[in-house]
Protein backbone atom coordinates (compact mmCIF):
# COMPACT_ATOMS: atom_id res chain seq x y z
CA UNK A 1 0.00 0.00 0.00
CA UNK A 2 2.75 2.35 1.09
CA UNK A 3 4.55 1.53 -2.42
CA UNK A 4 1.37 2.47 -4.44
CA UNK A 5 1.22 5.91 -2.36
CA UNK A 6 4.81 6.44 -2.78
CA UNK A 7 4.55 5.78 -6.16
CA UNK A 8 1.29 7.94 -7.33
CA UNK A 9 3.11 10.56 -5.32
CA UNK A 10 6.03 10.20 -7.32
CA UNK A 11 3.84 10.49 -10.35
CA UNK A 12 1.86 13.37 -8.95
CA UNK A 13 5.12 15.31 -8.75
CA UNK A 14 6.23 15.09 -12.40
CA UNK A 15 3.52 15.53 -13.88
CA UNK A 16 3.41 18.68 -11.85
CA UNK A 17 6.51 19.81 -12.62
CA UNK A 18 6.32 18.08 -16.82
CA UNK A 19 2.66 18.14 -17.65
CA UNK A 20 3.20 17.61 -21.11
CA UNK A 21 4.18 13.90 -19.83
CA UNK A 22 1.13 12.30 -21.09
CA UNK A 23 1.18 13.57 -24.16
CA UNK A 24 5.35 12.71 -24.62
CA UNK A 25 3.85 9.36 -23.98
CA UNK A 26 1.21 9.18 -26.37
CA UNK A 27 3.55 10.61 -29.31
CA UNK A 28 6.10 7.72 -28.72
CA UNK A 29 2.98 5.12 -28.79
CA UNK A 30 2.15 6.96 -32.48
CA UNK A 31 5.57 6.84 -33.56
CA UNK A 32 5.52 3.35 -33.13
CA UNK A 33 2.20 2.73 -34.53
CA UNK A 34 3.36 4.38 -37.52
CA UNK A 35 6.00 2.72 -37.83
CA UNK A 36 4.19 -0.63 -37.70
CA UNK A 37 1.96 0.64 -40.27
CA UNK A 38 4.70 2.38 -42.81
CA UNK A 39 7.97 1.18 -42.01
CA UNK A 40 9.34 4.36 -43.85
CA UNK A 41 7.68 6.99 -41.79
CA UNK A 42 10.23 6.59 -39.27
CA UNK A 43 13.44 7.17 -41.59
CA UNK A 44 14.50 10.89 -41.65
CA UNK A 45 13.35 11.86 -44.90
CA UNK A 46 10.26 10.96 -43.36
CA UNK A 47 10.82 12.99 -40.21
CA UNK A 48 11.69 15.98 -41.64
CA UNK A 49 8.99 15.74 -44.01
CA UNK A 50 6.67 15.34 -40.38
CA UNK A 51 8.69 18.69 -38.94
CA UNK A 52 8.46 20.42 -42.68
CA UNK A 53 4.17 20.00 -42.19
CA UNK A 54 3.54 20.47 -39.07
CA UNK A 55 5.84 23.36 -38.09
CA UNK A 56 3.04 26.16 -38.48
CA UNK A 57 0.95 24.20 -36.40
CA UNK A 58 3.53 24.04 -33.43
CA UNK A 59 4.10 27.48 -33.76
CA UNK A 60 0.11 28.08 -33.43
CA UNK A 61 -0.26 26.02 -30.52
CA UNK A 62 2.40 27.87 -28.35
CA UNK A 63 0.61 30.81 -29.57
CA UNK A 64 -2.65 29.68 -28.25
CA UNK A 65 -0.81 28.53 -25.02
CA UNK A 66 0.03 32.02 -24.30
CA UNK A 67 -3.58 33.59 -23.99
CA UNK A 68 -5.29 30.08 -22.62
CA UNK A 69 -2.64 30.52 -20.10
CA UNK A 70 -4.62 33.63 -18.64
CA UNK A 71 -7.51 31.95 -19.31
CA UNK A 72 -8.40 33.18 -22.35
CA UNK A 73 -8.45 31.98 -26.01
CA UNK A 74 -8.10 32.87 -29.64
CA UNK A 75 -10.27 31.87 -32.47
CA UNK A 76 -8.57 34.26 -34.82
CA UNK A 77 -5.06 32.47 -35.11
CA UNK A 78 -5.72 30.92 -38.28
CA UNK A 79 -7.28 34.23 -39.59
CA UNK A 80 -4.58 35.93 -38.64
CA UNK A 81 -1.84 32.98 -39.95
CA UNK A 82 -4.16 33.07 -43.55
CA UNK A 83 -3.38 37.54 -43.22
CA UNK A 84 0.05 37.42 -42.80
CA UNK A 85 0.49 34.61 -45.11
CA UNK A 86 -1.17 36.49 -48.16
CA UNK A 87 0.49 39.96 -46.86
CA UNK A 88 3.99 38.10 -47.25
CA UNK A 89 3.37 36.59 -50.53
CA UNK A 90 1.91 40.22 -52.34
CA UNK A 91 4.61 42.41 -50.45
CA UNK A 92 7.35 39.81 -52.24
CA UNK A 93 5.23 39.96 -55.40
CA UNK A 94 5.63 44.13 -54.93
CA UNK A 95 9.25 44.43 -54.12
CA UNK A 96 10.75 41.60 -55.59
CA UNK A 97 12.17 38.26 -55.32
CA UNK A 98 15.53 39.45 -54.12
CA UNK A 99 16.92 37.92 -50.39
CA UNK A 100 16.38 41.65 -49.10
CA UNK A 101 12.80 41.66 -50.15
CA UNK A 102 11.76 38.19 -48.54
CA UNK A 103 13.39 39.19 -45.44
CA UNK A 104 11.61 42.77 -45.28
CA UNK A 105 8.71 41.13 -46.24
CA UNK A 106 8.75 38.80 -43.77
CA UNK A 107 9.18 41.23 -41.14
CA UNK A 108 6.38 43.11 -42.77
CA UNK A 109 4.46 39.52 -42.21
CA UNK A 110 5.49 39.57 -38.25
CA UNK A 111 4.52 43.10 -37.94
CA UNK A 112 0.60 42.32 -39.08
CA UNK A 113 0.81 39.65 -36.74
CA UNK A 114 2.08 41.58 -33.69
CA UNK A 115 -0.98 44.15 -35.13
CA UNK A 116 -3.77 41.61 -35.10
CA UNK A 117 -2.95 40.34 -31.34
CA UNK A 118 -2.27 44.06 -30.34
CA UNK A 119 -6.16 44.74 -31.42
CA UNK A 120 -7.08 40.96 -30.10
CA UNK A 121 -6.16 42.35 -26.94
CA UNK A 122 -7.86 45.42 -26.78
CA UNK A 123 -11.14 44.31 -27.84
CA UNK A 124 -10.95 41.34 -25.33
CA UNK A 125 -8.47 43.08 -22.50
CA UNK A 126 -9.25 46.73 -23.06
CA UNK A 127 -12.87 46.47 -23.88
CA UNK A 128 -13.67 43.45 -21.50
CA UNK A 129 -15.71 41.54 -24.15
CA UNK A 130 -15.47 38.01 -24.46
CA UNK A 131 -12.81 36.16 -26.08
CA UNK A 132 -15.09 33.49 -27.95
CA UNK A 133 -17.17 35.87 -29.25
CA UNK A 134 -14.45 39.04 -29.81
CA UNK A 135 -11.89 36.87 -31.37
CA UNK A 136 -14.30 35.41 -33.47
CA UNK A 137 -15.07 38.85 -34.74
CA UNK A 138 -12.08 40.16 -35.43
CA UNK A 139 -11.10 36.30 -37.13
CA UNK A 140 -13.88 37.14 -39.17
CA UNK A 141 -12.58 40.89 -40.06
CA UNK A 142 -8.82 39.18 -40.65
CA UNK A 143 -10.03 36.97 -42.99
CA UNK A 144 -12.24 39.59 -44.99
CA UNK A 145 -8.97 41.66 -45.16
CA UNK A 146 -6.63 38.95 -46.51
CA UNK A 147 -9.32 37.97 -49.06
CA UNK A 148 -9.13 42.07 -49.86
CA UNK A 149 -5.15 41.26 -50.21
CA UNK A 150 -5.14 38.28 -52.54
CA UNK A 151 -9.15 37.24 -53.47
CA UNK A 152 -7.68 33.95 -55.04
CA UNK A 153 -4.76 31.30 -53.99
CA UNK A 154 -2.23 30.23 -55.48
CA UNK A 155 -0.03 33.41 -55.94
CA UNK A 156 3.55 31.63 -55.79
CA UNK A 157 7.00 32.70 -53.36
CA UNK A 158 10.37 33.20 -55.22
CA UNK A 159 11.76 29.34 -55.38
CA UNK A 160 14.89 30.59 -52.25
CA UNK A 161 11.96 30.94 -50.03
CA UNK A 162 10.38 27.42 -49.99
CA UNK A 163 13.76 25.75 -51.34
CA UNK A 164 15.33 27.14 -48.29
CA UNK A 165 12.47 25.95 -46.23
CA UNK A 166 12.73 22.99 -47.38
CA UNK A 167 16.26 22.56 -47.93
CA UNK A 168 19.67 22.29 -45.59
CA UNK A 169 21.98 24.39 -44.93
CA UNK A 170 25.23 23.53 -43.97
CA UNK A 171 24.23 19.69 -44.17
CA UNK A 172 21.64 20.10 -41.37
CA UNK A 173 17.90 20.87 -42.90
CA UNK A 174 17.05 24.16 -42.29
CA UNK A 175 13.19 22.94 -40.22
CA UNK A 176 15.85 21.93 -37.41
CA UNK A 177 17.27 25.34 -37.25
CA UNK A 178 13.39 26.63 -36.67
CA UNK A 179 12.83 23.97 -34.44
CA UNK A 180 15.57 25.11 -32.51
CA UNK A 181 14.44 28.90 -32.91
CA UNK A 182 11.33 27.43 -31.43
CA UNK A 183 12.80 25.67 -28.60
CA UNK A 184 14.97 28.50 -27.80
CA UNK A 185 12.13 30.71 -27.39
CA UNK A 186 9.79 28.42 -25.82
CA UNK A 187 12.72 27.82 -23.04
CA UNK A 188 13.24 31.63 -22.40
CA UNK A 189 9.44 32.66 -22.77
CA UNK A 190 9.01 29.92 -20.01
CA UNK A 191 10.98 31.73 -17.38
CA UNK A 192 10.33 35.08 -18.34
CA UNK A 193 8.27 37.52 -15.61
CA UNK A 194 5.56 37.67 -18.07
CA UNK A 195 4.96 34.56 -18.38
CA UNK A 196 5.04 33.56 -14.30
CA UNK A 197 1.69 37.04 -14.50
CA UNK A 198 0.36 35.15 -17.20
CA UNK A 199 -0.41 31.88 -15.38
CA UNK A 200 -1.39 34.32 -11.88
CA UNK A 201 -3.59 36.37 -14.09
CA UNK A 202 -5.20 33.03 -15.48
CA UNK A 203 -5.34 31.60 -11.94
CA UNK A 204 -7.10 34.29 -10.28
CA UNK A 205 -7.82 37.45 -12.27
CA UNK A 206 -9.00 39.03 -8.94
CA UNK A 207 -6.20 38.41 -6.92
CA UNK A 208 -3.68 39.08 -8.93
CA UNK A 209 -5.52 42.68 -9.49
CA UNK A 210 -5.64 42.80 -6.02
CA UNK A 211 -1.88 42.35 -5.78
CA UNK A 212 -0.97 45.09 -7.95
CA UNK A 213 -0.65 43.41 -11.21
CA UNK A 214 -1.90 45.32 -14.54
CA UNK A 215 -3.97 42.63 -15.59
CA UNK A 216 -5.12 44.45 -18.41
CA UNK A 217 -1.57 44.89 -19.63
CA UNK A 218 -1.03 41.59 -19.18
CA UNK A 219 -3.66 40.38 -20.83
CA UNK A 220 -2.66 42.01 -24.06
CA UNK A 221 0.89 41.56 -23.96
CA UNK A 222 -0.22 37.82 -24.07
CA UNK A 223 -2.40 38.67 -27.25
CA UNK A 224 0.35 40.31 -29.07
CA UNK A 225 3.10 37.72 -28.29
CA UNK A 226 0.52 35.00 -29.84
CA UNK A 227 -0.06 37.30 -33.07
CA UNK A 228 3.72 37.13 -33.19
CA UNK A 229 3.84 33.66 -33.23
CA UNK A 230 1.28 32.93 -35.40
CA UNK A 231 2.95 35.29 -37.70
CA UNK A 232 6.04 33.12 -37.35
CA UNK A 233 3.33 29.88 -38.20
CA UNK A 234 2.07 31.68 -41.01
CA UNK A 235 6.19 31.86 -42.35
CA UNK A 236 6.38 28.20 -42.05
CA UNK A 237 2.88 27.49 -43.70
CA UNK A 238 3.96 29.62 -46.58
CA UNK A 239 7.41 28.16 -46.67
CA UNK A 240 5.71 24.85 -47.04
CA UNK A 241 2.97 25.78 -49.59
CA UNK A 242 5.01 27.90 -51.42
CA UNK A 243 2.15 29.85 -52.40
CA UNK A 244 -0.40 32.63 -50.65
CA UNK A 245 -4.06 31.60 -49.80
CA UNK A 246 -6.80 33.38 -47.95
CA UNK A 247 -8.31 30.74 -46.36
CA UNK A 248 -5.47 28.48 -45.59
CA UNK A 249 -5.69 28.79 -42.01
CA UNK A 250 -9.35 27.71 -41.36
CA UNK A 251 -8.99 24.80 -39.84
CA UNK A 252 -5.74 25.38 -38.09
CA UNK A 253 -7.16 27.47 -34.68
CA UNK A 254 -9.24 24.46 -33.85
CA UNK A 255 -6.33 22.18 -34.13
CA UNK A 256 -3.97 24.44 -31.92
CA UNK A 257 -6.65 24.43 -29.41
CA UNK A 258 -6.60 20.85 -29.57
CA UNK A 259 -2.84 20.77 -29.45
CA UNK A 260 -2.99 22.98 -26.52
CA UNK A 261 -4.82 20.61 -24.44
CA UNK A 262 -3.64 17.44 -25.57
CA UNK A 263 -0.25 18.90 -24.06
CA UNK A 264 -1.45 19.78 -20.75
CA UNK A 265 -2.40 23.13 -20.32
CA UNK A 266 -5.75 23.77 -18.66
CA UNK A 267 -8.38 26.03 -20.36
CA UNK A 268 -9.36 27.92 -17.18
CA UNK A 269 -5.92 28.96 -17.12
CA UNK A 270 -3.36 29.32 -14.76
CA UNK A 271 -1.43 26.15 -15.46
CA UNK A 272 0.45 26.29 -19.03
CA UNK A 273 3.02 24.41 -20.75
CA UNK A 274 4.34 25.52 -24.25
CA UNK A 275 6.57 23.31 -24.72
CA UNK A 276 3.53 20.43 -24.49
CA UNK A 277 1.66 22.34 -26.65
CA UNK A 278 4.43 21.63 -29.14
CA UNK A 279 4.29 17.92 -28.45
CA UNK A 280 0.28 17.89 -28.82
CA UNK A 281 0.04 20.10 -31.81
CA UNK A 282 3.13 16.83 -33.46
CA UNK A 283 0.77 14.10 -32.00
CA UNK A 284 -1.96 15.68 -34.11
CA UNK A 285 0.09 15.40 -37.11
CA UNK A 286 1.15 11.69 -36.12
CA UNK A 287 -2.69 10.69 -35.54
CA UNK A 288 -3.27 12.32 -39.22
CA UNK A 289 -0.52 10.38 -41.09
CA UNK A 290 -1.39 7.03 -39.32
CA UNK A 291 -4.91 7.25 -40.57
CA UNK A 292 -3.40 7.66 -44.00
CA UNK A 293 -0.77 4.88 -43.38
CA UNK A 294 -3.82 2.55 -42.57
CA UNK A 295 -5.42 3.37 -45.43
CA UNK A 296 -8.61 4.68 -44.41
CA UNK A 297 -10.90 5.65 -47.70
CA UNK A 298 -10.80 9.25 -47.92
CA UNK A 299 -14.38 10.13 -47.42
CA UNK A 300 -13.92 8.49 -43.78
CA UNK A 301 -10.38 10.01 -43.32
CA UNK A 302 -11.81 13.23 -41.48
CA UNK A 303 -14.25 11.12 -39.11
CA UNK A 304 -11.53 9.27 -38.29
CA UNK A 305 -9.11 11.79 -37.48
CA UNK A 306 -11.58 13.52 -35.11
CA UNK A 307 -12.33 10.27 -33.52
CA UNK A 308 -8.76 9.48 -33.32
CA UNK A 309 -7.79 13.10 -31.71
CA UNK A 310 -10.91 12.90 -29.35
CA UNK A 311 -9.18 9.72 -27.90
CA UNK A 312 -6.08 10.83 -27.45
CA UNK A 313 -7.49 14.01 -25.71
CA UNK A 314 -9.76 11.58 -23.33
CA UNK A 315 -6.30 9.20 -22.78
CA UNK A 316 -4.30 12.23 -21.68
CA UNK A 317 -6.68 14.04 -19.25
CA UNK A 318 -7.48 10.48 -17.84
CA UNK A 319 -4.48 9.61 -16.94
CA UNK A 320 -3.99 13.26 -15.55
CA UNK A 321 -6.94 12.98 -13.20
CA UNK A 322 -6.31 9.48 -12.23
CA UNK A 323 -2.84 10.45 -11.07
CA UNK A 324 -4.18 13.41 -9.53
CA UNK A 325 -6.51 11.65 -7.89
C-alpha cells in the first residue's frame, strides 16, 4: 500500500513539474504505430517531411498557449496565420524576389501579426468583451482583409523561399534550425516575468488585481506575443505551400486548441506548458498520417481523425486525473 502511495506521489510530482508527460507518452505510442503501419515513416526523410508539415501548427499552438494561459483563447489564429500569409506573398510579389525583399517582407508579415494580437487584446483586455465571441469577430474581419489582399490562392514565393524551407543548410535541414528557434524561445518565454503574470492572471484574475498586477496589460501583452507567433506559423505554412491563400488557415485554430490541451495546459488557465503544446500540436500530425498509413478511404479520413484526436485528448486528461486523484 505504502509503495502504491509512494509511487502515485512520485507520479503526482512530475507531472506537476512536466505536464506535457502524457502527451510525450502518447507521441512515442504513435511513432511506433506508424512505424508498424509504414515502415518508412520513421526514416528521416520521413521525419523531416513530419517537422516540414507540421511546423506552423507548433508554432500556433504555443501561440494559443500564451492567452489560454490567462484563461483566455483565440479563435482568430488561423485568420490571422491566412493575413500574414497572403500579406507576405503580395509584399514579395511588390518588391521583388531578391533575399532583401523576402526578409523585409517577412518582417512586414510579423509586424501584421504583432498588429492583429495588439487589437485581439484590446477588444478582449481593453474592452472586457469576451474572447469566444471578440476573437471570433475580429477572425472574421482578418479573414475579410486577406481575401481584400489576394481574393484567389495560389499566388507563388520566389523558389529561395520554400527551397530554403525545405532545404539544408550547412548539411543540417534548415526545419531543425526553426525547431531550434522554437525551442529557444519556448525555453526563455518559459521563465520570463511575463509569463510567471500570465499563469497568476489566469489563476485568479482578482487576486492578482488585487496584488498590484496590470492585468489588463497583461492580458494584451499575451495577445500580441501570440499574433507574433502565429505570424512566425504563417512563415512556415507559406514556406511549405510555397504559395499565398486566404483561407489556408481555417482549420488550423481548432487544431492548436486541440494541441494545446492534448499537451497539458488547462483552459481555465493558470497552469500552461508551451513546450507540451508543441508535443500535442506533433501528435496531431502523427494521428493524421497514421490514418493515412492505414489506409482509411478518404471520405472516412476526417471522421476518423476527429475520432482518433478525441481519444487521445480523453487518454491524456485520464491519466492526468487518475494520477491526480
Amino acid at each position: 500500500m505504502d509503495a502504491t502511495l509512494t509511487s502515485r506521489g512520485n507520479w503526482q510530482s512530475i507531472l506537476g513539474r512536466y505536464p506535457f508527460v502524457p502527451a510525450l507518452i502518447i507521441l512515442i505510442m504513435l511513432l511506433v504505430f506508424n512505424g508498424m503501419a509504414e515502415p518508412n515513416s520513421l526514416s528521416f526523410r520521413s521525419v523531416n517531411g513530419l517537422f516540414k508539415t507540421y511546423m506552423a501548427l507548433m508554432f500556433l499552438a504555443v501561440a494559443q498557449t500564451l492567452v489560454v494561459s490567462a484563461a483566455d483563447v483565440d479563435l482568430s489564429l488561423g485568420a490571422i496565420l491566412s493575413l500574414v500569409n497572403v500579406t507576405v506573398v503580395t509584399t514579395i510579389g511588390v518588391f521583388g524576389d531578391g533575399p532583401l525583399a523576402i526578409v523585409a517582407a517577412c518582417l512586414v508579415g510579423v509586424f501584421v501579426g504583432f498588429l492583429c494580437g495588439l487589437l485581439n487584446g484590446f477588444v478582449v483586455a481593453g474592452l472586457n468583451l469576451q474572447p469566444i465571441v471578440a476573437t471570433f469577430a475580429t477572425g472574421v474581419l482578418f479573414t475579410g482583409i486577406a481575401l481584400w489582399v489576394l481574393p484567389v490562392a495560389g499566388m507563388p514565393v520566389p523558389s529561395a523561399y520554400w527551397r530554403l524551407y525545405g532545404g539544408s543548410v550547412l548539411g543540417i535541414p534548415f526545419i531543425y534550425y526553426i525547431l531550434a528557434g522554437l525551442g529557444l524561445a519556448i525555453f526563455l518565454i518559459s521563465r520570463t516575468t511575463l509569463m510567471v503574470k500570465i499563469l497568476a492572471v489566469g489563476d485568479d484574475q482578482q487576486g492578482a488585481f488585487q496584488s498590484g498586477l496590470p492585468v489588463t496589460r497583461i492580458r494584451i501583452s499575451a495577445y500580441a506575443y501570440c499574433g507574433v507567433f502565429s505570424a512566425f506559423a504563417a512563415l512556415c505554412i507559406t514556406g511549405d505551400t510555397a504559395s499565398g491563400d486566404p483561407l489556408v488557415g481555417n482549420a488550423m485554430t481548432l487544431y492548436s486548441i486541440a494541441a494545446v490541451v492534448l499537451g497539458g495546459t488547462a483552459l481555465s488557465g493558470g497552469k500552461a506548458t508551451l513546450l507540451g503544446a508543441a508535443i500535442g500540436a506533433l501528435t496531431i500530425g502523427l494521428i493524421n498520417s497514421l490514418v493515412f498509413f492505414v489506409g482509411t478511404p478518404s471520405e472516412w479520413q476526417n471522421l476518423v481523425q476527429g475520432m482518433s484526436i478525441l481519444v487521445a485528448l480523453m487518454l491524456g486528461i485520464f491519466v492526468s486525473r487518475r494520477v491526480e486523484q
